[in-house]
Protein backbone atom coordinates (compact mmCIF):
# COMPACT_ATOMS: atom_id res chain seq x y z
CA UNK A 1 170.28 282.25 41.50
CA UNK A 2 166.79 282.87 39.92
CA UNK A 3 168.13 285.24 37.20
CA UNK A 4 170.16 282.16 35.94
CA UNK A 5 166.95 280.28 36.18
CA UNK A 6 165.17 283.30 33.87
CA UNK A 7 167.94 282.96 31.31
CA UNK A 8 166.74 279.39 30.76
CA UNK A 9 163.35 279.71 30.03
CA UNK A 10 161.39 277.89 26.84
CA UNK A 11 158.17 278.13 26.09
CA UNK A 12 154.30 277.10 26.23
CA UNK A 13 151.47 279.02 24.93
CA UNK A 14 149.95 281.91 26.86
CA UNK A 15 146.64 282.64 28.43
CA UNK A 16 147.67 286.22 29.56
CA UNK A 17 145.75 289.07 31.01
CA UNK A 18 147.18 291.93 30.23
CA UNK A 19 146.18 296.25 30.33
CA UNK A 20 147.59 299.29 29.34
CA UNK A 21 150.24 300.89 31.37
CA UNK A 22 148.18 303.65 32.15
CA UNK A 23 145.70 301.56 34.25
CA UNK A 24 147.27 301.24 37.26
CA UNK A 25 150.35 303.14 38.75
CA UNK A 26 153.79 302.04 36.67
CA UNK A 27 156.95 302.84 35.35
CA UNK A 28 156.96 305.86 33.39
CA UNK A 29 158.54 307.67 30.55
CA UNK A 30 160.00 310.92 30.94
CA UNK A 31 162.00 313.58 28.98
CA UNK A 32 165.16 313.49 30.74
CA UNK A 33 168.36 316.02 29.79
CA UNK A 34 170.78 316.88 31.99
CA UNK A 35 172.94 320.08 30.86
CA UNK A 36 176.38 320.42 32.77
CA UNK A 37 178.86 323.21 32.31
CA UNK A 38 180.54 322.69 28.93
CA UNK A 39 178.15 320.04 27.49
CA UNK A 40 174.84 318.06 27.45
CA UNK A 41 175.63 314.95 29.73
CA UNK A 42 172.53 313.60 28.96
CA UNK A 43 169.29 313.75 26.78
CA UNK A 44 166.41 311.47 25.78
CA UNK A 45 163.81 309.07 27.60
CA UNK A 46 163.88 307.59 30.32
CA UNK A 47 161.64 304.75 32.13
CA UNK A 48 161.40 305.56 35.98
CA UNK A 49 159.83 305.20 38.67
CA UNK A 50 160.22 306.40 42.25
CA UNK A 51 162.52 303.72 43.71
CA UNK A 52 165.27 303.56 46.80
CA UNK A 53 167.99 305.86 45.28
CA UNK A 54 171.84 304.92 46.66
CA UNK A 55 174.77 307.75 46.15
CA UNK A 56 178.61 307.08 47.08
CA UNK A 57 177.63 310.22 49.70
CA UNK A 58 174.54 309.49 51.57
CA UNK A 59 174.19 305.29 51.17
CA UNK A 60 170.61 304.30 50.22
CA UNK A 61 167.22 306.43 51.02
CA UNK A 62 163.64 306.40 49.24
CA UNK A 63 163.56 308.96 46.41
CA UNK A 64 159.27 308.13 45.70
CA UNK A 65 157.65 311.67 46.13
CA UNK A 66 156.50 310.59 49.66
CA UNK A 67 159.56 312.18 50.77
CA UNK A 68 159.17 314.88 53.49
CA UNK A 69 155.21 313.84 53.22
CA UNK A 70 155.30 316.08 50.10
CA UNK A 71 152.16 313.37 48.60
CA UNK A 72 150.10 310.89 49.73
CA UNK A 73 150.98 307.92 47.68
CA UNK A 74 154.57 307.18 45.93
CA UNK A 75 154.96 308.27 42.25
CA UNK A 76 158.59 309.04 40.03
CA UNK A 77 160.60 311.79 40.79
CA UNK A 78 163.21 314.01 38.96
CA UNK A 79 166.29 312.10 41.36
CA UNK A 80 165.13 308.51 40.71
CA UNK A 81 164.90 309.58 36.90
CA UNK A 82 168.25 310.96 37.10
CA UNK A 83 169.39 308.10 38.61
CA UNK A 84 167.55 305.62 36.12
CA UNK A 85 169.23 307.92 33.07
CA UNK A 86 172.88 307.42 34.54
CA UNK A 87 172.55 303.73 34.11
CA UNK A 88 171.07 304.32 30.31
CA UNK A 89 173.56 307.19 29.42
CA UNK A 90 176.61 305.77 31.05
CA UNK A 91 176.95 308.86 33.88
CA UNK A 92 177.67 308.47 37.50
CA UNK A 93 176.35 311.33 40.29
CA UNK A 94 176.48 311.96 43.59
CA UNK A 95 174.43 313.53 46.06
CA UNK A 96 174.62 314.03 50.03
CA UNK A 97 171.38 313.50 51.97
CA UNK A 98 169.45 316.26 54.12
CA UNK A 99 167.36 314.07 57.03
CA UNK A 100 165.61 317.50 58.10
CA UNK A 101 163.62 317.80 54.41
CA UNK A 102 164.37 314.01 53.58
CA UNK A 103 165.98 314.88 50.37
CA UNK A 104 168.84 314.56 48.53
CA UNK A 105 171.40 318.10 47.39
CA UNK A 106 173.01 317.31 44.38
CA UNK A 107 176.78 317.66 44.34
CA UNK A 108 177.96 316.30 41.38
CA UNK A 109 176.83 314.58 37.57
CA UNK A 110 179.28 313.81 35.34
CA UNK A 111 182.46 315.29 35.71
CA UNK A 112 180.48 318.53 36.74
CA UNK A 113 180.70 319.24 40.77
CA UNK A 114 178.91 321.96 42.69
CA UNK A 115 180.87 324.34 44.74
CA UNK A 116 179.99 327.23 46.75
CA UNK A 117 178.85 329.35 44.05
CA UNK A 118 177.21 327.00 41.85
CA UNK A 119 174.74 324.40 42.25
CA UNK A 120 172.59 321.76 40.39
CA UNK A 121 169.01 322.42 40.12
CA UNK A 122 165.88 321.20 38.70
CA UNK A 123 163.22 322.04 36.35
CA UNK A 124 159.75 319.97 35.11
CA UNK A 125 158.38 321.14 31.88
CA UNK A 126 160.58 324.33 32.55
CA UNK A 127 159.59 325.53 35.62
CA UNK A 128 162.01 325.48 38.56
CA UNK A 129 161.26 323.05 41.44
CA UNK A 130 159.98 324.81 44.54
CA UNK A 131 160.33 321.47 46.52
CA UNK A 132 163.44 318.90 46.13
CA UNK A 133 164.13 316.44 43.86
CA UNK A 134 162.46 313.37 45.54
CA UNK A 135 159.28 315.36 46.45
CA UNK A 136 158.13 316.23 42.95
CA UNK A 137 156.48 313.60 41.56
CA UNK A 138 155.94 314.19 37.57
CA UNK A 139 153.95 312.40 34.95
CA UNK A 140 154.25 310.44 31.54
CA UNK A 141 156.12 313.14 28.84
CA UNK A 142 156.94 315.52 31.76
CA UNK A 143 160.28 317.31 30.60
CA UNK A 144 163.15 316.70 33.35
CA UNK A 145 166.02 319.09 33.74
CA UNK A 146 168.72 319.28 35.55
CA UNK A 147 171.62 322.07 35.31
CA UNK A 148 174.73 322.91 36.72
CA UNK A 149 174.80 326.52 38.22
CA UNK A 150 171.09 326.71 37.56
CA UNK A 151 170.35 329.56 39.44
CA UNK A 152 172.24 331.38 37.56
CA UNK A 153 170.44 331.33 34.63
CA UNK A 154 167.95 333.72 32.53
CA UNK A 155 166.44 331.93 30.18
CA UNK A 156 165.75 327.93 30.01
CA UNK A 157 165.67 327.77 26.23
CA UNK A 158 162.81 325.81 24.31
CA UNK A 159 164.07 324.98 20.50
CA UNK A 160 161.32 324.11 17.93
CA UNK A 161 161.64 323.47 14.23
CA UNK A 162 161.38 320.69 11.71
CA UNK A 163 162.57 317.44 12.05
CA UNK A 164 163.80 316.29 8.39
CA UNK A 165 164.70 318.56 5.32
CA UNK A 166 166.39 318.70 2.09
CA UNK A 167 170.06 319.45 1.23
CA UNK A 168 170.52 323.28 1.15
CA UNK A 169 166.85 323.82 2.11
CA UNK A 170 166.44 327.09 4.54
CA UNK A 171 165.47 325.40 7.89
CA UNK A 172 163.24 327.90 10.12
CA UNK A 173 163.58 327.26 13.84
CA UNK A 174 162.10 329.47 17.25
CA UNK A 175 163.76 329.69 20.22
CA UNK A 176 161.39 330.59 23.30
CA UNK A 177 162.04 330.71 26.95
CA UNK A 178 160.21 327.92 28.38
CA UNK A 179 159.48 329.47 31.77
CA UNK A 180 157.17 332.15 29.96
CA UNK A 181 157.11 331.40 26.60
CA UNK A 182 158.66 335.00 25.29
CA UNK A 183 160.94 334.68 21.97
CA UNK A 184 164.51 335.06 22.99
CA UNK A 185 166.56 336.85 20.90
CA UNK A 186 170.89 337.24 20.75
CA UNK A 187 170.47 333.40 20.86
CA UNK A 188 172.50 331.58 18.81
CA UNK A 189 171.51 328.16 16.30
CA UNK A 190 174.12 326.35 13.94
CA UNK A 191 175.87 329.91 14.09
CA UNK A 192 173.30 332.36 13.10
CA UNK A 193 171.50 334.12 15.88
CA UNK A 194 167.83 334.52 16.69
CA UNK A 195 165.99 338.10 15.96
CA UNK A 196 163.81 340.10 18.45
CA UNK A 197 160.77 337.49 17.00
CA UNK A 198 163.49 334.34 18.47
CA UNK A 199 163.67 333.10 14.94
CA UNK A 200 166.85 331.91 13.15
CA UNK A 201 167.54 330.43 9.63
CA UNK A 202 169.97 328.09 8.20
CA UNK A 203 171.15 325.62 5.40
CA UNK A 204 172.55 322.10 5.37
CA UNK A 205 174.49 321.29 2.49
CA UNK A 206 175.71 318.15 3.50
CA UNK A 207 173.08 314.56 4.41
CA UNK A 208 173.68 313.48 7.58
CA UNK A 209 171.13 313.48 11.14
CA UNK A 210 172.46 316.57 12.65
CA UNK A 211 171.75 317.14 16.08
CA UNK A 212 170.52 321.10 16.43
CA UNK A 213 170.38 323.00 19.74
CA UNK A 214 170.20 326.60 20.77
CA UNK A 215 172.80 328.58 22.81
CA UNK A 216 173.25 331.81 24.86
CA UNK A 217 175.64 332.25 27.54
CA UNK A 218 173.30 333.40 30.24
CA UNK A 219 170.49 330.64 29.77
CA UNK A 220 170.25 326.79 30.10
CA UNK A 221 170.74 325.13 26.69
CA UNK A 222 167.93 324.13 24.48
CA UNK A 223 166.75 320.76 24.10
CA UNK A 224 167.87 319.63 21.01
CA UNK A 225 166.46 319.08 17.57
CA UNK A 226 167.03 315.82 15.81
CA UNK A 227 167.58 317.25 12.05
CA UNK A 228 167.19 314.27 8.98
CA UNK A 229 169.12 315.78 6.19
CA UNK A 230 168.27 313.77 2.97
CA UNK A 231 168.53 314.52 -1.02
CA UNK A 232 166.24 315.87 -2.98
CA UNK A 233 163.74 313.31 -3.43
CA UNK A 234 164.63 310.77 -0.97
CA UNK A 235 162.33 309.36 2.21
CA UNK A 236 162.72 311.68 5.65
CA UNK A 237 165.73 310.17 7.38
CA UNK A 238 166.78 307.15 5.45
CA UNK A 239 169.94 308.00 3.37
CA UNK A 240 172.41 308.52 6.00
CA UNK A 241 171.09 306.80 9.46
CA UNK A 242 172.36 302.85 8.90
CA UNK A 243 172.57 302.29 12.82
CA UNK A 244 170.20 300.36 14.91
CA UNK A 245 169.12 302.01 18.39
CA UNK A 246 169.83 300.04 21.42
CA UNK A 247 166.69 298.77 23.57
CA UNK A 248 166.55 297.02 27.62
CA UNK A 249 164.18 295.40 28.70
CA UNK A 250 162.97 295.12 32.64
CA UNK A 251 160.69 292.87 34.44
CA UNK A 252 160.60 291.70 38.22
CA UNK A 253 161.99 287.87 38.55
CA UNK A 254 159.22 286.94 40.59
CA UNK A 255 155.31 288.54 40.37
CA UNK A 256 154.73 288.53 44.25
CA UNK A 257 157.14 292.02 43.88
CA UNK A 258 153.58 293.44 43.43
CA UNK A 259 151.24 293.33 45.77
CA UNK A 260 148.41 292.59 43.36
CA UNK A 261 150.38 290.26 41.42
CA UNK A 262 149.62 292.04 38.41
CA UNK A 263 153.36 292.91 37.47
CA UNK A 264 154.64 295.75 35.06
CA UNK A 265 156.77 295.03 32.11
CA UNK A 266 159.14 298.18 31.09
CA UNK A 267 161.76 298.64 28.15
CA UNK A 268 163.45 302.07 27.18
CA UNK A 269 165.77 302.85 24.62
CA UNK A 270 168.43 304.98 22.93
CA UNK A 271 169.15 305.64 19.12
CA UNK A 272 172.20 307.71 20.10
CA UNK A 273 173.50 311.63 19.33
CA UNK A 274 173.71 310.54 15.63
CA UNK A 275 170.59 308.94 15.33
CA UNK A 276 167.09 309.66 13.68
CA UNK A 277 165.17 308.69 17.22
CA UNK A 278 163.26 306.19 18.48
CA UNK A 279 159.69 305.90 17.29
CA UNK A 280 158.02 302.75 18.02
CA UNK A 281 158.61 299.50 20.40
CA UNK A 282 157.43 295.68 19.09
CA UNK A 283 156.90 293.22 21.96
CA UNK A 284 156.58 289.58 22.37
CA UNK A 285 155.55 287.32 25.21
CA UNK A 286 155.66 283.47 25.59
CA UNK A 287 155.37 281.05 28.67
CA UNK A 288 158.02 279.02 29.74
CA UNK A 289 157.00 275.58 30.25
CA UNK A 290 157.50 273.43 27.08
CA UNK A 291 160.03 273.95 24.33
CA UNK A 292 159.52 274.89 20.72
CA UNK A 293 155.95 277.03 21.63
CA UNK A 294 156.45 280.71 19.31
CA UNK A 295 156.54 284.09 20.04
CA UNK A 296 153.19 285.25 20.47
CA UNK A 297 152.82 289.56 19.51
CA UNK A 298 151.65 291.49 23.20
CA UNK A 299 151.86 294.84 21.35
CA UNK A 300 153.30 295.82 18.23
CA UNK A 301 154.21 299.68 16.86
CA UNK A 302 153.50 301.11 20.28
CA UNK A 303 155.48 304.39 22.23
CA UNK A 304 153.83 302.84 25.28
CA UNK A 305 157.11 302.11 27.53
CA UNK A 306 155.42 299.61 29.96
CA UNK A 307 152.60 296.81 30.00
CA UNK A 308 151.30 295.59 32.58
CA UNK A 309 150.35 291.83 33.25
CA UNK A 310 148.22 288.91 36.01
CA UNK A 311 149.92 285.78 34.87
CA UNK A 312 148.66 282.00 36.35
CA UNK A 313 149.96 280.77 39.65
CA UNK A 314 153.06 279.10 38.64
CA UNK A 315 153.66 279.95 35.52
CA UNK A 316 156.89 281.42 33.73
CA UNK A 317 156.74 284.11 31.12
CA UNK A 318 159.29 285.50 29.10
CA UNK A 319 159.36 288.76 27.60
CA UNK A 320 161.09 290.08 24.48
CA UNK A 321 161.46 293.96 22.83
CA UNK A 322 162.78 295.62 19.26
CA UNK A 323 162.84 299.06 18.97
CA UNK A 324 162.60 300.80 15.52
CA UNK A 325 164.31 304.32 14.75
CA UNK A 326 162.82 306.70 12.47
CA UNK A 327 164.94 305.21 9.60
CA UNK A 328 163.51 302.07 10.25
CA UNK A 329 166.61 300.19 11.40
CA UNK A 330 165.43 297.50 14.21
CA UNK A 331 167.23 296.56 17.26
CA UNK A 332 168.37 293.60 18.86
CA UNK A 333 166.32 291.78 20.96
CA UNK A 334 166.07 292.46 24.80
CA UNK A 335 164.36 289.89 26.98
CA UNK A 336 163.45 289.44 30.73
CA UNK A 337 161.42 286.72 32.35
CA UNK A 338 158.71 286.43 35.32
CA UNK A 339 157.83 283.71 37.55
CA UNK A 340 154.00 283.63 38.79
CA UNK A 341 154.16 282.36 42.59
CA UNK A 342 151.42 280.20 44.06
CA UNK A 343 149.17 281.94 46.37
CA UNK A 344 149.12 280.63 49.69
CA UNK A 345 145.21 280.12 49.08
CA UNK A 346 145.96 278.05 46.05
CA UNK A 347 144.36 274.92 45.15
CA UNK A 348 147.30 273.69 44.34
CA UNK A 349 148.67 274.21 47.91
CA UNK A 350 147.66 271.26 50.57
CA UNK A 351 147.64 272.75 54.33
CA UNK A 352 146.10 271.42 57.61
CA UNK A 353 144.23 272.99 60.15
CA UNK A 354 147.20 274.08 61.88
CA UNK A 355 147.00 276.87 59.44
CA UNK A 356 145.09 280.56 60.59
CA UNK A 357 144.63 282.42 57.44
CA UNK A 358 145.52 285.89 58.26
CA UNK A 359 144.58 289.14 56.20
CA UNK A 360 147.31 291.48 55.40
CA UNK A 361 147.39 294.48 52.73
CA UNK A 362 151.06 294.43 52.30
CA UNK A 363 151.28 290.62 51.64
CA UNK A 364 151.14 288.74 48.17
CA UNK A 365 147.31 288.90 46.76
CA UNK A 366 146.70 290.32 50.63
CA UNK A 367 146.91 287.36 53.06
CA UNK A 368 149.10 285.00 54.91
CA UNK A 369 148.94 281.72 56.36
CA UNK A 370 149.99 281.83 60.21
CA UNK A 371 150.38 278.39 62.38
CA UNK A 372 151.57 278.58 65.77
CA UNK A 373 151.62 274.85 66.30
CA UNK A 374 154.50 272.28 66.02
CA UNK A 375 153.56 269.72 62.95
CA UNK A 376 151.18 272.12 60.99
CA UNK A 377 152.05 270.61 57.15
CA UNK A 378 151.88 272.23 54.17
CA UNK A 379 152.60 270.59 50.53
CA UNK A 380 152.92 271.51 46.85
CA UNK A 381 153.48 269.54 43.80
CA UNK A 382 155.64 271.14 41.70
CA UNK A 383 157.39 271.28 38.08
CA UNK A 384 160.57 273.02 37.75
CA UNK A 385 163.91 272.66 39.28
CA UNK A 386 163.86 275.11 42.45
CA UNK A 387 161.45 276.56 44.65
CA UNK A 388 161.04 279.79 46.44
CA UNK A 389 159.69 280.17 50.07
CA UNK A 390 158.34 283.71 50.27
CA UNK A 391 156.92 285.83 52.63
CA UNK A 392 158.28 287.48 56.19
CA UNK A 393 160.48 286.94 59.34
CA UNK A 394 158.99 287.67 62.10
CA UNK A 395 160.60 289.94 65.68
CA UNK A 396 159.63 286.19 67.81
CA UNK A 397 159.25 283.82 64.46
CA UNK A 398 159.74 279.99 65.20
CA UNK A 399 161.26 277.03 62.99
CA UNK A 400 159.93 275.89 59.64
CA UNK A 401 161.21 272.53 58.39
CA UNK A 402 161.62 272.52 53.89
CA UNK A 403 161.53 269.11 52.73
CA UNK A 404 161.86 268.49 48.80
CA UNK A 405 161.30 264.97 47.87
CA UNK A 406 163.75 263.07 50.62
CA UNK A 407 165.74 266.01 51.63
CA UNK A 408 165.54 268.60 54.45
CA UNK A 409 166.32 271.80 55.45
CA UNK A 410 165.47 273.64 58.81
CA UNK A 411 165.33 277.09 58.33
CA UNK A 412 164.53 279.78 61.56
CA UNK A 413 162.31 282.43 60.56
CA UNK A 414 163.16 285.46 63.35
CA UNK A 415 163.84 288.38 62.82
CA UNK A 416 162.86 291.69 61.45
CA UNK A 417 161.33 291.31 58.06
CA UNK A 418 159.47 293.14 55.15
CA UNK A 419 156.17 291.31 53.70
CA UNK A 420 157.27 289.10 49.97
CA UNK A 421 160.42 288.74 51.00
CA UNK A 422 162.22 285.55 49.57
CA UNK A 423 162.73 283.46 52.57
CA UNK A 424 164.59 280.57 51.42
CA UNK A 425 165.38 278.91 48.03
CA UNK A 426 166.09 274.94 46.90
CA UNK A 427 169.53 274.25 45.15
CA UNK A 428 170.62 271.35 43.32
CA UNK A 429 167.21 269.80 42.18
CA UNK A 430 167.02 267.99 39.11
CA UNK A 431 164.24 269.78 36.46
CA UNK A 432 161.00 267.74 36.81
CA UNK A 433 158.23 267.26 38.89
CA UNK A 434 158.84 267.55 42.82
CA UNK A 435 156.93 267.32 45.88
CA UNK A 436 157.28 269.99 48.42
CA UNK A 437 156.32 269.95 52.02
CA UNK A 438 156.41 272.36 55.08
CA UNK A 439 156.15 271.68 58.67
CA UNK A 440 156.24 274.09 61.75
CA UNK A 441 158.99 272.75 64.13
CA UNK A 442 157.55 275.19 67.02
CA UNK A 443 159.46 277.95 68.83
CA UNK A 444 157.28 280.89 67.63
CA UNK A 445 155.03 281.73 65.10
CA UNK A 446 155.55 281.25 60.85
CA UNK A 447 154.00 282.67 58.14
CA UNK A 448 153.56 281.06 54.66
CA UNK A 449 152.30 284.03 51.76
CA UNK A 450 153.61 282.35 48.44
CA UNK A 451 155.63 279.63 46.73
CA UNK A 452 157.60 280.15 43.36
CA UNK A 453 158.57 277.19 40.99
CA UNK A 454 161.25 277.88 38.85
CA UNK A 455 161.72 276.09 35.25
């Protein structure tokens, strides 16, 4: 119901504070590849985060670095950003869950299953995990690797080189082993092998963006080497890559899924095996109010994969984000959209003194409004056509009557609940301007934390 609310935003100008991803914990970009037996299921970035992970094996479980109280405070993992590349590269996986080190085994990506003599393991920036997959939390450019029958392996292969040359130019490239950093020779590159120095040498005679990676049966694949190929004389990368990358776009439907209600904004996209790469993002906000306001620019020629935003109670923003390859081709627009709740210590919110205001860390902007006594009111005037009730059931919660304009709904609010939940929506109101009020009908306690209007 509220994403086919988003998908009808229009626009008003901003007033918009925004900062840099980095400022505060968010989704972050990775370097994810994922070698299987034959083939490289997977390679390029990835925006993650650590996030409730679900297999076909195990059902659903927390995948955050908390896992097994391996850290303090939740962060991404190498699972959540395998599971955040299947959904990017179009792979599905598998894994069965271990209660006794809270962590998942993996037992299958792609069409690559472990058996009893080979497994899937991990690596970060090279290095073999000594603690599972949802334990390891890694950082912004952190290298993720996963391989089938990893522990098998000598050598995890590191290939370096140029990225653009000339038609039958000699192209120099070094193959290392990334655990150490030793040159690995008897590996092999476009078919000529490395020496004892883990250098190899070849020619292109053909333009194209040739995708270059280094082999040896014993050792994990390289990462690989996106090679531009042009003429003589023409620009790096622009006489034979004529296709646009593809770019999505996330961001939460409503704020109050932060605490803070500062919200993070995060887009990732692919240019494909053929492609030059990626290299910058453009993004574009606007509020969603009035029709016909522009585009206004948020960030423009960034590799920053996330922004991070504190919008005005009850506002709507929408979001939109191109992605340019090194060729310069541009891709379609991807857009998402965010809904600003009203704080439940808003001016806009009217409440009697049947109301307790109750401090609580995990609640929207940290507090609650509690009444324990039939006929405590509550009221909002509103623009948009629905409204969202959010905050918590409680184990002994009572009654809460919704009234929009003339009509009523009685909704119970027991049970076990989880702080900024959405409690209850409207359906079938007109757009315009609406009057909302709340009464306690008794039989237990109700909490009010925040109220969403929805263009």
């Amino acid at each position: 119901m509220i994403e086919s609310t988003r998908k009808a935003l229009v626009a008003l100008p901003v007033l918009l504070l925004a900062l840099p991803a980095g400022a505060i914990a968010v989704p972050t970009q990775v370097k994810l590849r994922v070698e299987g037996a034959t083939q490289t299921i997977f390679e390029g970035d990835v925006t993650t985060d650590g996030h409730d992970v679900t297999t076909a094996a195990s059902g659903t479980h927390k995948c955050d670095g908390t896992n097994g109280a391996a850290n303090p405070s939740p962060g991404p993992t190498p699972t959540a950003a395998l599971d955040d590349g299947a959904r990017l590269g179009h792979y599905t996986w598998d894994g069965t869950w271990f209660d006794s080190f809270e962590d998942f085994l993996i037992d299958r990506v792609g069409p690559d299953s472990a058996n009893q003599n080979q497994f899937w393991g991990s690596y970060v920036n090279s290095q073999a995990l000594q603690v599972g997959g949802c334990q390891q939390i890694v950082a912004a450019n952190d290298e993720v690797l996963w391989v089938f029958d990893a522990f098998a392996k000598q050598h995890v292969l590191r290939l370096s080189g140029p990225t653009s040359a000339t038609t039958s130019e000699v192209v120099d490239v070094t193959v290392v082993d990334g655990q150490d950093g030793s040159p690995v020779a008897g590996a092999e590159v476009r078919g000529e092998p490395t020496g004892p120095d883990g250098r190899a040498r070849f020619a292109i005679d053909e333009p194209g963006v040739y995708t270059v990676k280094a082999t040896r049966t014993d050792s994990v694949r390289s990462n690989a080497l996106n090679l531009c190929v042009d003429p003589p004389g023409a620009e790096p990368c622009t006489s034979s890559d004529r296709t646009a990358p593809t770019v999505t776009l996330d961001a939460p439907d409503l704020a109050s899924r932060s605490r803070s209600g500062r919200f993070s904004v995060s887009w990732q996209a692919s240019d494909g095996a053929d492609g030059s790469g990626v290299a910058t993002y453009d993004v574009e906000v606007r509020r969603v109010d009035l029709a016909g306001a522009p585009w206004k620019p948020l960030v423009g020629a960034t590799r920053e994969v996330s922004w991070r935003f504190g919008g005005l109670p009850g506002a709507a923003y929408e979001f939109r984000v191109r992605a340019r390859d090194r060729a310069a081709n541009v891709s379609a627009p991807s857009t998402g959209g965010t809904v600003v709740p009203f704080d439940n210590l808003d001016r806009a919110l009217r409440y009697d003194r049947g109301w307790k205001l109750r401090r609580r860390t995990a609640a929207y902007r940290g507090s609650v409004l509690r009444s324990r006594r039939r006929g405590s009111r509550a009221s909002l005037r509103f623009t948009g056509s629905r409204i969202v009730l959010i905050g918590r059931r409680l184990p002994k919660g009572g009654r809460l009557l919704v009234r929009v304009d003339g009509t009523a709904k009685r909704i119970r609010l027991r049970g076990r609940g989880r702080h900024r939940e959405v409690l209850y929506e409207t359906v079938g109101l007109g757009a315009g301007t609406h009057t909302l009020t709340l009464v306690a009908l008794g039989g237990g306690p109700v909490e009010l934390d925040a109220l969403a209007a929805l263009p």
